[in-house]
C-alpha atoms as a PDB file:
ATOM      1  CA  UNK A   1       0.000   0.000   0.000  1.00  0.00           C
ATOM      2  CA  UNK A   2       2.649   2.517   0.807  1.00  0.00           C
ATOM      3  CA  UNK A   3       4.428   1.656  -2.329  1.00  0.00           C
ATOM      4  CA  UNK A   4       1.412   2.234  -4.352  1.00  0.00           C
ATOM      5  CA  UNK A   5       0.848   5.532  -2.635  1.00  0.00           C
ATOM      6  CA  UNK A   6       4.393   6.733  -3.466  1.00  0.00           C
ATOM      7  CA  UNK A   7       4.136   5.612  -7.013  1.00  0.00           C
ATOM      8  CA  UNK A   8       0.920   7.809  -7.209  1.00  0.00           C
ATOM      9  CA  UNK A   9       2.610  10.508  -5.822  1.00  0.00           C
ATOM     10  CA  UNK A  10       5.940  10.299  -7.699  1.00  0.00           C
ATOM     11  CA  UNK A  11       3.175  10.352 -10.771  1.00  0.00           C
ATOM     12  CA  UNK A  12       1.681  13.260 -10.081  1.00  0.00           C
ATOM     13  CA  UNK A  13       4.584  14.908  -9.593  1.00  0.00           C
ATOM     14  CA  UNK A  14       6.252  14.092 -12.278  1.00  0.00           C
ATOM     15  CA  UNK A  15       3.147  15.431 -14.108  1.00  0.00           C
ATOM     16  CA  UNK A  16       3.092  18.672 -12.481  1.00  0.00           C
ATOM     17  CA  UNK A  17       6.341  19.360 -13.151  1.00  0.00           C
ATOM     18  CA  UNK A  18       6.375  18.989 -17.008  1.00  0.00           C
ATOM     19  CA  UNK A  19       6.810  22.280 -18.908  1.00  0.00           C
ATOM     20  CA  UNK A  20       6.644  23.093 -22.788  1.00  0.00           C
ATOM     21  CA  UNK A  21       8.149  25.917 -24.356  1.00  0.00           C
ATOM     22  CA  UNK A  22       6.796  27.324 -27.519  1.00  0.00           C
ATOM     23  CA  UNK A  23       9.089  28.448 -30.517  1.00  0.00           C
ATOM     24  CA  UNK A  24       7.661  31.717 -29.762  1.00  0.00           C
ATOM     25  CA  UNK A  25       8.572  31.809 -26.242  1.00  0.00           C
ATOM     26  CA  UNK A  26      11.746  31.816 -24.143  1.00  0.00           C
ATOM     27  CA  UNK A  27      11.914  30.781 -20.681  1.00  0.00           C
ATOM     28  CA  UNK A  28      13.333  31.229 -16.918  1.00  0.00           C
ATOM     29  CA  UNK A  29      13.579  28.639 -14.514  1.00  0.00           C
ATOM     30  CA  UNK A  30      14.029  29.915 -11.030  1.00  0.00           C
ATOM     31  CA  UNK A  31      14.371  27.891  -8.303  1.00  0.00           C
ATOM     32  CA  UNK A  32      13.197  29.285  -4.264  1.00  0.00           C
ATOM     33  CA  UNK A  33      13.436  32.650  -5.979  1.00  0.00           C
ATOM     34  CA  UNK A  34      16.805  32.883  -7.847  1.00  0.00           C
ATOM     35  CA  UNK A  35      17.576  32.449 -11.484  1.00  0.00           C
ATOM     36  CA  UNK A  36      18.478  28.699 -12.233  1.00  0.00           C
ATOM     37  CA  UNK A  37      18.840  27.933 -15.785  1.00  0.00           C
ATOM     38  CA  UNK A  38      17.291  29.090 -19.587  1.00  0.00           C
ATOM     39  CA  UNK A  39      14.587  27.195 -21.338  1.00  0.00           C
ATOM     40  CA  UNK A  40      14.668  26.664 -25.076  1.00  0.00           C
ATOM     41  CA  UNK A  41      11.551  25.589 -27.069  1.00  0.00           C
ATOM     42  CA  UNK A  42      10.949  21.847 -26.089  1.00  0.00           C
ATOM     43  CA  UNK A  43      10.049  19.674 -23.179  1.00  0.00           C
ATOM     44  CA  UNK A  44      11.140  20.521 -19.966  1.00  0.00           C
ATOM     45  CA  UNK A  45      10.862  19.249 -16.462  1.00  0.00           C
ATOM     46  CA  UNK A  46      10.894  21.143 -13.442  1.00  0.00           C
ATOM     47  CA  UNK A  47      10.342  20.701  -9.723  1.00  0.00           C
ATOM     48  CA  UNK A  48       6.729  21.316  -8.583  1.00  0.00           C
ATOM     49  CA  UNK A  49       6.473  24.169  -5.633  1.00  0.00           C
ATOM     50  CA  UNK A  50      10.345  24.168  -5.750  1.00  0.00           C
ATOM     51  CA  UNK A  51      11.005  25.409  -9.250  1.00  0.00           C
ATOM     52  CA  UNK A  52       9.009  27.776 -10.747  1.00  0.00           C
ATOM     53  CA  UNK A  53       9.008  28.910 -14.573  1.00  0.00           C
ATOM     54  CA  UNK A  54       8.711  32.468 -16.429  1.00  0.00           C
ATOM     55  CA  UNK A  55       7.841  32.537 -20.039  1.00  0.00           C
ATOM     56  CA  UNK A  56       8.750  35.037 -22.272  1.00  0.00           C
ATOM     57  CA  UNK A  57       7.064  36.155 -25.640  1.00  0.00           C
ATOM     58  CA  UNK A  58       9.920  36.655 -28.064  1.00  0.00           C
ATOM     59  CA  UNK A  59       7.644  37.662 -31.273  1.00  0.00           C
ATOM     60  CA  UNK A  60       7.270  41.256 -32.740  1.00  0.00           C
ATOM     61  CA  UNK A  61       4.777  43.170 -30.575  1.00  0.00           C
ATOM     62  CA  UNK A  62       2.667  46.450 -31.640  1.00  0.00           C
ATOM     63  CA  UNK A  63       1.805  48.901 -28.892  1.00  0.00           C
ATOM     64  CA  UNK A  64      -0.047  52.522 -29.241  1.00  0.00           C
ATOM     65  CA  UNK A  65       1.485  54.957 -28.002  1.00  0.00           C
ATOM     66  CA  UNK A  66      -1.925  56.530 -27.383  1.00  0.00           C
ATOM     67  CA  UNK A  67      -3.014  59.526 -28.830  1.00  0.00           C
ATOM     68  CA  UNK A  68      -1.805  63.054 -27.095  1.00  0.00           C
ATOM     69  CA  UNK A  69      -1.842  66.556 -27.488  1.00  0.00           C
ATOM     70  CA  UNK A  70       1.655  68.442 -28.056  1.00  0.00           C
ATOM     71  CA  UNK A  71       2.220  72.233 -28.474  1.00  0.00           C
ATOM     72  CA  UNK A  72       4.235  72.814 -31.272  1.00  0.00           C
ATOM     73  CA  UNK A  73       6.718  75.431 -31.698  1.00  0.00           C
ATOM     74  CA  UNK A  74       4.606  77.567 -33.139  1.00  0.00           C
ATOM     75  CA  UNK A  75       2.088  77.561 -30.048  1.00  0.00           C
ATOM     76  CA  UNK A  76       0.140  75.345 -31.912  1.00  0.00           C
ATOM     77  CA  UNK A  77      -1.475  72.225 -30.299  1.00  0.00           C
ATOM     78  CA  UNK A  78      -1.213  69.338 -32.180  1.00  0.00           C
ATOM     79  CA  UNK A  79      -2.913  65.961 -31.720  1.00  0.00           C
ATOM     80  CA  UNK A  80      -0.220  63.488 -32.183  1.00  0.00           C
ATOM     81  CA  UNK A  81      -0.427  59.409 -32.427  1.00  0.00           C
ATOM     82  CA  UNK A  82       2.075  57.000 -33.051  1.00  0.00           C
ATOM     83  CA  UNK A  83       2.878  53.044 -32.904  1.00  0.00           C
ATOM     84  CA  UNK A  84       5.801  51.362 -31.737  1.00  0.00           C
ATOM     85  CA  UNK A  85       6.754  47.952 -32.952  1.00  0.00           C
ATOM     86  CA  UNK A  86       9.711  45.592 -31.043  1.00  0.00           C
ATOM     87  CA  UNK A  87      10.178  42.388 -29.524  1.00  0.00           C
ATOM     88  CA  UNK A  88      12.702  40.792 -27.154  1.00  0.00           C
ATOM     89  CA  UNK A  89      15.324  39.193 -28.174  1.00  0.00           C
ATOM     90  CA  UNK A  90      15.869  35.500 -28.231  1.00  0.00           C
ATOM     91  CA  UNK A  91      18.993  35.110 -26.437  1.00  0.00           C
ATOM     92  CA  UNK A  92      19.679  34.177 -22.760  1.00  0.00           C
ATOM     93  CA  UNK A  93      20.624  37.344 -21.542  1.00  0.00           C
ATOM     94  CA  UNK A  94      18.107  39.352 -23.523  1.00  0.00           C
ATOM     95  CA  UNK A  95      15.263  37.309 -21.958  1.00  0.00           C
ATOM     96  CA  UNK A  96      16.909  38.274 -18.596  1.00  0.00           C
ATOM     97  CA  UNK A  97      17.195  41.434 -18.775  1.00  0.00           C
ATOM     98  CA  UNK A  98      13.792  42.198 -19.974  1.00  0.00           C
ATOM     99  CA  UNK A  99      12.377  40.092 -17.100  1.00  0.00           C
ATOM    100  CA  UNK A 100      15.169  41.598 -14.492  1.00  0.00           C
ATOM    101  CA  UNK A 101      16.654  44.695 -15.902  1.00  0.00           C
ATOM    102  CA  UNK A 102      12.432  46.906 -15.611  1.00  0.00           C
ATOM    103  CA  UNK A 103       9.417  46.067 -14.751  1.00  0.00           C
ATOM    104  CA  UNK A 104       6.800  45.462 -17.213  1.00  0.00           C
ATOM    105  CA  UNK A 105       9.023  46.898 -20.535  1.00  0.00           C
ATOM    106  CA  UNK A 106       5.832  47.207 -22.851  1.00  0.00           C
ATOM    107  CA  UNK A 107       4.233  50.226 -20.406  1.00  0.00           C
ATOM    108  CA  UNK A 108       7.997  51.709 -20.382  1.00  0.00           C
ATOM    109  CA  UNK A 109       8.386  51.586 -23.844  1.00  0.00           C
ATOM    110  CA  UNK A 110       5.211  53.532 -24.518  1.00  0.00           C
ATOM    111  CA  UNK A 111       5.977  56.130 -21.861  1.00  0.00           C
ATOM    112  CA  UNK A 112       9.194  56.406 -23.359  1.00  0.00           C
ATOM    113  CA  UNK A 113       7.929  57.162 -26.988  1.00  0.00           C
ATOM    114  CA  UNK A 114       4.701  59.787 -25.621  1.00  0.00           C
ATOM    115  CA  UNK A 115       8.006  61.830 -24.049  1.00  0.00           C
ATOM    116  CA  UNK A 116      10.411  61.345 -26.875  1.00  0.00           C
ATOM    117  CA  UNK A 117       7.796  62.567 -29.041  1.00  0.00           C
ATOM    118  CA  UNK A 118       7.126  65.919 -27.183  1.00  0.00           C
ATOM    119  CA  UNK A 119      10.656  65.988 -27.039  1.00  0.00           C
ATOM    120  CA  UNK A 120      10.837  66.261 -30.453  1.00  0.00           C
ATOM    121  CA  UNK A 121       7.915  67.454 -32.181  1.00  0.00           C
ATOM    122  CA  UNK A 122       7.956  70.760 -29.615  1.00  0.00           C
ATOM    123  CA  UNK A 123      10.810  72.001 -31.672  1.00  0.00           C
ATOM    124  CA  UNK A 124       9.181  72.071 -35.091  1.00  0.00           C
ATOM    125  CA  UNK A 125       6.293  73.881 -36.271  1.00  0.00           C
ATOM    126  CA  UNK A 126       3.336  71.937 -37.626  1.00  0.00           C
ATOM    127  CA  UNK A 127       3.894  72.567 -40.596  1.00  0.00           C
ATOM    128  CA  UNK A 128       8.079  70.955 -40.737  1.00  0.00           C
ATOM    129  CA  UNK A 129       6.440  68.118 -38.599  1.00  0.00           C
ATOM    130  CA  UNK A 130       4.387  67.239 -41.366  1.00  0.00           C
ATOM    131  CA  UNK A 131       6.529  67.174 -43.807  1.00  0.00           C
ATOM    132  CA  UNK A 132       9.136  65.708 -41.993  1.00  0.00           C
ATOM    133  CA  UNK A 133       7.540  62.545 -40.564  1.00  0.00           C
ATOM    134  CA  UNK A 134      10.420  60.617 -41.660  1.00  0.00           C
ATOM    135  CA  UNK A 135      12.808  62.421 -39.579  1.00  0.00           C
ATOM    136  CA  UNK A 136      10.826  61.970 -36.618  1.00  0.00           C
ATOM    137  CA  UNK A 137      10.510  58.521 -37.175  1.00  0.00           C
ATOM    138  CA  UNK A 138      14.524  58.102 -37.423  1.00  0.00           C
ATOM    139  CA  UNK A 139      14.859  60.152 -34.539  1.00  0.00           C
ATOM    140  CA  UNK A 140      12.352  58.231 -32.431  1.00  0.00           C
ATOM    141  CA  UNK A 141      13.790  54.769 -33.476  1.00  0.00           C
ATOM    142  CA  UNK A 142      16.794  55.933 -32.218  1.00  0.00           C
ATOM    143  CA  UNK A 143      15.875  57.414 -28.958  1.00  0.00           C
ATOM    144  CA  UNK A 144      13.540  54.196 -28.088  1.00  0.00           C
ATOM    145  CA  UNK A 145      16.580  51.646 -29.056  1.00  0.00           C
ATOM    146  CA  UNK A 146      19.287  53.429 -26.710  1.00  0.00           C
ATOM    147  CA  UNK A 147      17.287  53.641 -23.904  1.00  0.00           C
ATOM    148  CA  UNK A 148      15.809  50.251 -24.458  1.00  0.00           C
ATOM    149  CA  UNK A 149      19.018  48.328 -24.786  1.00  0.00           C
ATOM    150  CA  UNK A 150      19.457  47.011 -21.702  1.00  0.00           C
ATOM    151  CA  UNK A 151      16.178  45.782 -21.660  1.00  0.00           C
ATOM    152  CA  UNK A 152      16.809  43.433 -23.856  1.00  0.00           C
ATOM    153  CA  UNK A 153      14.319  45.041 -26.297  1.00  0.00           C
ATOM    154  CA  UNK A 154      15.034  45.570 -29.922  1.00  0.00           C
ATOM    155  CA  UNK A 155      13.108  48.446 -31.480  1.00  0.00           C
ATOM    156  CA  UNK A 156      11.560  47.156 -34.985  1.00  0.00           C
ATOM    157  CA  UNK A 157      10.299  50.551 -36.274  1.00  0.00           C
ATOM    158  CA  UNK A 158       8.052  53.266 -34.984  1.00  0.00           C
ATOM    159  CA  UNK A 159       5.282  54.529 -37.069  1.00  0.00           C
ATOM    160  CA  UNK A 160       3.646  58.495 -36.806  1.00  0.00           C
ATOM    161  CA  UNK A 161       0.240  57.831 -37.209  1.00  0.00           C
ATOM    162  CA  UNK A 162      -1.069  61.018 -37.562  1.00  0.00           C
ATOM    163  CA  UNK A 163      -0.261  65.057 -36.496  1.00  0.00           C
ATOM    164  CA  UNK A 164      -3.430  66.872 -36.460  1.00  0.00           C
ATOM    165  CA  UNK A 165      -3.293  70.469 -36.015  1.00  0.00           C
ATOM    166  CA  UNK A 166      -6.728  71.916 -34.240  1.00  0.00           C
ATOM    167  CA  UNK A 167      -9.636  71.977 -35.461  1.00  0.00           C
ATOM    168  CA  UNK A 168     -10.043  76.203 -36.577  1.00  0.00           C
ATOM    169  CA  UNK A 169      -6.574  75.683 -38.401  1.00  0.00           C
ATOM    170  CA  UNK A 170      -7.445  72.715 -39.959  1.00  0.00           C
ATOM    171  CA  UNK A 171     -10.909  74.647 -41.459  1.00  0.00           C
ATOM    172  CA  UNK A 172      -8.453  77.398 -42.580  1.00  0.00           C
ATOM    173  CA  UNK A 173      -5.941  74.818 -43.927  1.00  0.00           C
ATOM    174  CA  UNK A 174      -8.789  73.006 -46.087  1.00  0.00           C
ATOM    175  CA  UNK A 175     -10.109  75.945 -47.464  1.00  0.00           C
ATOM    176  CA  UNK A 176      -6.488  76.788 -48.358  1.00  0.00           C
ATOM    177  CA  UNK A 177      -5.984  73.416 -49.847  1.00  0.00           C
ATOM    178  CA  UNK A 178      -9.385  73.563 -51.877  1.00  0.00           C
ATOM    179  CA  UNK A 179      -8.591  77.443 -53.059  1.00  0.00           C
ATOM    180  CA  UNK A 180      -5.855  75.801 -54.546  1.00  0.00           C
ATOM    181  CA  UNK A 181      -7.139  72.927 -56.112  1.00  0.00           C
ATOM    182  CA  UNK A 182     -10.128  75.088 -57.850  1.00  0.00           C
ATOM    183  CA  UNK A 183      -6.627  77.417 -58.919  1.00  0.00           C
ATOM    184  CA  UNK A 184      -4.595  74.637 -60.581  1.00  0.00           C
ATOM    185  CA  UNK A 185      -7.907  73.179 -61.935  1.00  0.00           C
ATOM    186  CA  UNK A 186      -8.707  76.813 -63.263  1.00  0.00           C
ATOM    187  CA  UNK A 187      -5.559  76.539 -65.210  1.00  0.00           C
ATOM    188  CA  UNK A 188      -5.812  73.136 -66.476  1.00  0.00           C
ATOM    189  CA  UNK A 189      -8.993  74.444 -68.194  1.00  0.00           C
ATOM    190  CA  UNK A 190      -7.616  77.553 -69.405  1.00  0.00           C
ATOM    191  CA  UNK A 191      -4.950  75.768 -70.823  1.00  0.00           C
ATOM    192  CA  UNK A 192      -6.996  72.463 -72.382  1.00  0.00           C
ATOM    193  CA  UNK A 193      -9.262  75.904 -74.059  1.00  0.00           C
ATOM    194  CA  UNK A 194      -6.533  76.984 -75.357  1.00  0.00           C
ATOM    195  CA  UNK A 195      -5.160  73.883 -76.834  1.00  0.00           C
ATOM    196  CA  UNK A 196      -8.677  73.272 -78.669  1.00  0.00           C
ATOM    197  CA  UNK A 197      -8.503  76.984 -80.174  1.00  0.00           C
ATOM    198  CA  UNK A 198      -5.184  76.412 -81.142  1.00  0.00           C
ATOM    199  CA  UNK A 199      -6.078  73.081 -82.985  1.00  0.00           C
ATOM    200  CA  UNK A 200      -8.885  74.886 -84.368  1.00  0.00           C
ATOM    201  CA  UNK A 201      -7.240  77.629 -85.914  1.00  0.00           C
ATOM    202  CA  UNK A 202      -4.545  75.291 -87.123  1.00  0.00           C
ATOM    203  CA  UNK A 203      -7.168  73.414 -88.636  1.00  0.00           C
ATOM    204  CA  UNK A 204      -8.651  76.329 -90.218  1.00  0.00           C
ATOM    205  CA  UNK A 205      -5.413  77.180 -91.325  1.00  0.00           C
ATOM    206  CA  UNK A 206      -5.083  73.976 -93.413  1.00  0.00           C
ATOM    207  CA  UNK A 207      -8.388  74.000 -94.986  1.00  0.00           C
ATOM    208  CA  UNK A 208      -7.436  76.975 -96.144  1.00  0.00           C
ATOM    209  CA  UNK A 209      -3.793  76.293 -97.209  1.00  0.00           C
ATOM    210  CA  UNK A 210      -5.598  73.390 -99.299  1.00  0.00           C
ATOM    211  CA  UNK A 211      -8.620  75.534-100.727  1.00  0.00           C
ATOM    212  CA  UNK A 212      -6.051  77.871-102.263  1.00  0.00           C
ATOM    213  CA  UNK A 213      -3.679  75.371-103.515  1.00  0.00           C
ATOM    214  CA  UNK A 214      -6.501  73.363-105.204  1.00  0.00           C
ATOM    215  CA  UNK A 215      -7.756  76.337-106.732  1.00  0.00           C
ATOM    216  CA  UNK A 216      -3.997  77.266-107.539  1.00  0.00           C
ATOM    217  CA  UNK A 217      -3.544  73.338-109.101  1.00  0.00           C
ATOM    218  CA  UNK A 218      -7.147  73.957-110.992  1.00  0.00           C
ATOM    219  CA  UNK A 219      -5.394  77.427-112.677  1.00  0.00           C
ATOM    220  CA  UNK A 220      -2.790  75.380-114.022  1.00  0.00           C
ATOM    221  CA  UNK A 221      -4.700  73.230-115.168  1.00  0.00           C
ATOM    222  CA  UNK A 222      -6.825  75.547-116.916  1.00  0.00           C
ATOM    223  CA  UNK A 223      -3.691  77.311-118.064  1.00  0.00           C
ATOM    224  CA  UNK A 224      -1.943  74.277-119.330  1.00  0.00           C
ATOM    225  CA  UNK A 225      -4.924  73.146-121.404  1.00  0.00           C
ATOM    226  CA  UNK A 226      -5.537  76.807-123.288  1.00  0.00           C
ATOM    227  CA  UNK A 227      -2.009  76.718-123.935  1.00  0.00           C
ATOM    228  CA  UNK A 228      -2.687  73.314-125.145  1.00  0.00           C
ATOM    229  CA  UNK A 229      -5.316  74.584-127.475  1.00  0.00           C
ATOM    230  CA  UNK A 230      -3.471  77.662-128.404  1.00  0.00           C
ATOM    231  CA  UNK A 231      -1.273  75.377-129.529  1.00  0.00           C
ATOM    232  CA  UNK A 232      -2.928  73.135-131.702  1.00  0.00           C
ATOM    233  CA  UNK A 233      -5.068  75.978-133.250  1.00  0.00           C
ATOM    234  CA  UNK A 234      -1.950  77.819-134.129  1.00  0.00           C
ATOM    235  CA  UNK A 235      -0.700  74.651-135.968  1.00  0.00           C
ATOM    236  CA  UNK A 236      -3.636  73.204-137.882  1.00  0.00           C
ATOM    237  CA  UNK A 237      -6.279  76.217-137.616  1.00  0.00           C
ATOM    238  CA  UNK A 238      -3.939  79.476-138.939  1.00  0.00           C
ATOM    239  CA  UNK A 239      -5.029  79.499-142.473  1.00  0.00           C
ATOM    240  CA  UNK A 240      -8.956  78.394-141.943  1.00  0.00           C
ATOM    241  CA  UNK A 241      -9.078  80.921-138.837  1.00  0.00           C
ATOM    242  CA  UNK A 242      -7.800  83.976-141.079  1.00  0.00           C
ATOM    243  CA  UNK A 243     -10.440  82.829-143.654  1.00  0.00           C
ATOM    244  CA  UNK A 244     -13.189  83.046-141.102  1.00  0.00           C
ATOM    245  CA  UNK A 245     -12.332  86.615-139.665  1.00  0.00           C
ATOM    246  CA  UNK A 246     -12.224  87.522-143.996  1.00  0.00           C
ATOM    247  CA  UNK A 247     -16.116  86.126-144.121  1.00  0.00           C
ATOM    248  CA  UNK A 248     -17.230  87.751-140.967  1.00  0.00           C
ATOM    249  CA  UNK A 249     -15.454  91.017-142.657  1.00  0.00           C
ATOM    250  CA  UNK A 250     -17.772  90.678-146.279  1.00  0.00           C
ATOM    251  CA  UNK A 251     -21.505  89.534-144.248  1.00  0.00           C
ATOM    252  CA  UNK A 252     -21.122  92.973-141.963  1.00  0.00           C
ATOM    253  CA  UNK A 253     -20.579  94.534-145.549  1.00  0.00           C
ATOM    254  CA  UNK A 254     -23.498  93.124-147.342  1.00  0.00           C
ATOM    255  CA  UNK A 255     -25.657  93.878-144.744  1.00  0.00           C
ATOM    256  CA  UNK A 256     -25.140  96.907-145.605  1.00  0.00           C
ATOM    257  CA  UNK A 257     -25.457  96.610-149.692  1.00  0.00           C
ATOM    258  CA  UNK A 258     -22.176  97.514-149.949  1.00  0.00           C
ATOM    259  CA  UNK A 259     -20.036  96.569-152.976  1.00  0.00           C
ATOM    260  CA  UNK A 260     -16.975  94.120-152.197  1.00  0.00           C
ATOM    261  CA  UNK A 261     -13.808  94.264-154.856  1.00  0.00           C
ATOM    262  CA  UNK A 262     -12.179  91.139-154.289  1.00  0.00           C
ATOM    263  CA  UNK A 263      -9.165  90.223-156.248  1.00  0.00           C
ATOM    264  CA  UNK A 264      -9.627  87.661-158.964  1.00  0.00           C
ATOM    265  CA  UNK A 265      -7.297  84.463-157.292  1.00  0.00           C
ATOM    266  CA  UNK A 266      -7.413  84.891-153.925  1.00  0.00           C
ATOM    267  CA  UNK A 267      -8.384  82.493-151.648  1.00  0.00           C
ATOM    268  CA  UNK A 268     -11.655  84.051-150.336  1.00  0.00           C
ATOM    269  CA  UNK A 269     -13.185  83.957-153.348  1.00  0.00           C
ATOM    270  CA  UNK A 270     -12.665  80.162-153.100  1.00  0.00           C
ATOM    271  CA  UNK A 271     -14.265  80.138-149.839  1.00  0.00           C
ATOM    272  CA  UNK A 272     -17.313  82.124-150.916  1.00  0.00           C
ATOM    273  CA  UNK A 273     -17.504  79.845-154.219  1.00  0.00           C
ATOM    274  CA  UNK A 274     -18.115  77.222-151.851  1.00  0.00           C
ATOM    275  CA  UNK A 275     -20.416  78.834-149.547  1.00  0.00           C
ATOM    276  CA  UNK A 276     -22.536  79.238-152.366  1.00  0.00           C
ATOM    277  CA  UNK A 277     -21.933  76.555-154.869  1.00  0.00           C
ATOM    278  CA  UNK A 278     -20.303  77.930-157.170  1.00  0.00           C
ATOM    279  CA  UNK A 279     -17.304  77.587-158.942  1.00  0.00           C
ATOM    280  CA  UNK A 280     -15.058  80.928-159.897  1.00  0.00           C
ATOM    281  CA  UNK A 281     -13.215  81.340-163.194  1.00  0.00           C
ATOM    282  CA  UNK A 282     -10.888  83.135-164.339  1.00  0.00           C
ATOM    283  CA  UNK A 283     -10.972  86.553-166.767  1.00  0.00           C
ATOM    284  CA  UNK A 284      -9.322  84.351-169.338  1.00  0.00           C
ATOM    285  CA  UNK A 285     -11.841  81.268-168.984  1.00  0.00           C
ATOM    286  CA  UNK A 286     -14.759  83.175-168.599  1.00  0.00           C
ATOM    287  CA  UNK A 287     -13.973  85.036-172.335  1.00  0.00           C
ATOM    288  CA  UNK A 288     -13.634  81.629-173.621  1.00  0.00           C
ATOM    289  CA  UNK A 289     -16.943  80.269-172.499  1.00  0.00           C
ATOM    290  CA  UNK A 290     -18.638  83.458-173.634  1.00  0.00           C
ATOM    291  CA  UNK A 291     -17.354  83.433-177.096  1.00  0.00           C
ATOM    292  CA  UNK A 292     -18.192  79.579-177.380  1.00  0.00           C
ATOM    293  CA  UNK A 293     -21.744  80.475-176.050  1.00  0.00           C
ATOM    294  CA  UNK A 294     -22.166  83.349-178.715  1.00  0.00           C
ATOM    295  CA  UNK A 295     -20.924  81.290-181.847  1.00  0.00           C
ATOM    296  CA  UNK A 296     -23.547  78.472-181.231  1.00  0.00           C
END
């Protein structure tokens, strides 16, 4: 019976005592109050009521630094947020120290970066704090990981979330904002007018460029084919052309009864033979056919 009783005992014990360490966890094994060895991920076995075991989170952790007001160095007070991001680091001593070296590292942390940040932003005016967000963020990563070191704490990055001026300047720096939009929007539209006039008048400037030189091509054209004409009636058309003006000349006479001497042998009276159907003769021929005429 008393064996059974121990081996129930030594059982439950041995149960108790069993510890496992997560890979995202470190841990400390004291023993009646003082530091006795490091636990590693894995199994591990420690006296019950006798040893006593402290695990650490070693994964990145994301704490708010909580939302404050800061005056700025223009007397300006300016709502200010930002976000811290570390962890602790894996090794022995690390764990130690951020177990040994403060108490409760996450609420000094955040302390830390509210009075680093008043440090800072206090010497800039809104407006450089704004725009320099980066610089504050350097300057804050660096501030946090000095006086965090022996912690055991490794500073990730910090992260501004926002610096909000109050609420009057931030009307007045809206309507700002917006006068300026509706001034660069002004502009685009004065300038996309004056791109469609300009394409316009260009345009109109080609139509007309090609109304004139089609009329100019349709000239030369013109041109070309009198001269074509010219040509051809100056080579076949001379002679018969001469001959007309001579006709015109004798009807605008006989209109008028008027009596026309034309030379025996010329060519008109060819022409007016033929207008009329009738042959002319000469002085000689015509005696010829009136002496034959009489002697019959």
């Amino acid at each position: 019976m008393p064996i059974t009783v121990l081996i129930v005992v030594a059982i439950f014990v041995f149960l108790f005592g069993i510890r496992i360490v997560r890979p995202t966890h470190r841990g400390l094994i004291e023993r009646l109050g003082r530091y006795r060895r490091f636990a590693n991920p894995g199994f591990h076995w420690i006296i019950p009521v006798i040893d006593r075991m402290y695990q650490v989170n070693i994964t990145e952790q994301m704490f708010d630094a909580e939302p404050q007001e800061i005056i700025t160095n223009d007397n300006l007070n300016a709502k200010v947020d930002a976000q811290v991001y570390f962890k602790v680091r894996d090794d022995e001593e690390s764990v130690k120290s951020s177990q040994y070296n403060v108490n409760n590292y996450a609420y000094q942390i955040v302390n830390l970066a509210r009075t680093t940040l008043r440090n800072i932003i206090g010497t800039l005016t809104l407006k450089s704090a704004n725009s320099e967000r980066g610089r504050i963020n350097v300057e804050l990563h660096k501030t946090l990981s000095e006086e965090s070191g022996h912690w055991g704490i490794e500073i990730v990055r910090t992260e501004l979330k926002e610096i909000d001026p109050p609420r009057d300047v931030q009307e007045t720096m809206n309507k700002v904002v917006k006068a300026e939009n509706e001034k660069v929007a002004a502009i685009d539209f004065a300038t996309a007018a004056e791109t469609v006039a300009d394409g316009e008048r260009r345009a109109q400037i080609k139509k007309a460029e090609g109304f004139k030189q089609s009329k100019i091509l349709a000239a030369q054209g013109e041109a070309e084919a009198i001269r074509l004409v010219n040509e051809a009636a100056e080579k076949y058309f001379v002679g018969n052309a001469q001959l007309l003006r001579k006709l015109q000349a004798v009807e605008n006479a006989l209109e008028d009864n008027a009596k026309i001497v034309i030379p025996a042998g010329t060519e008109l009276v060819n022409v007016i033979g033929e207008m009329a159907g009738v042959l002319p003769l000469s002085r000689e021929k015509a005696k010829q056919a009136l002496s034959s005429g009489s002697h019959e």
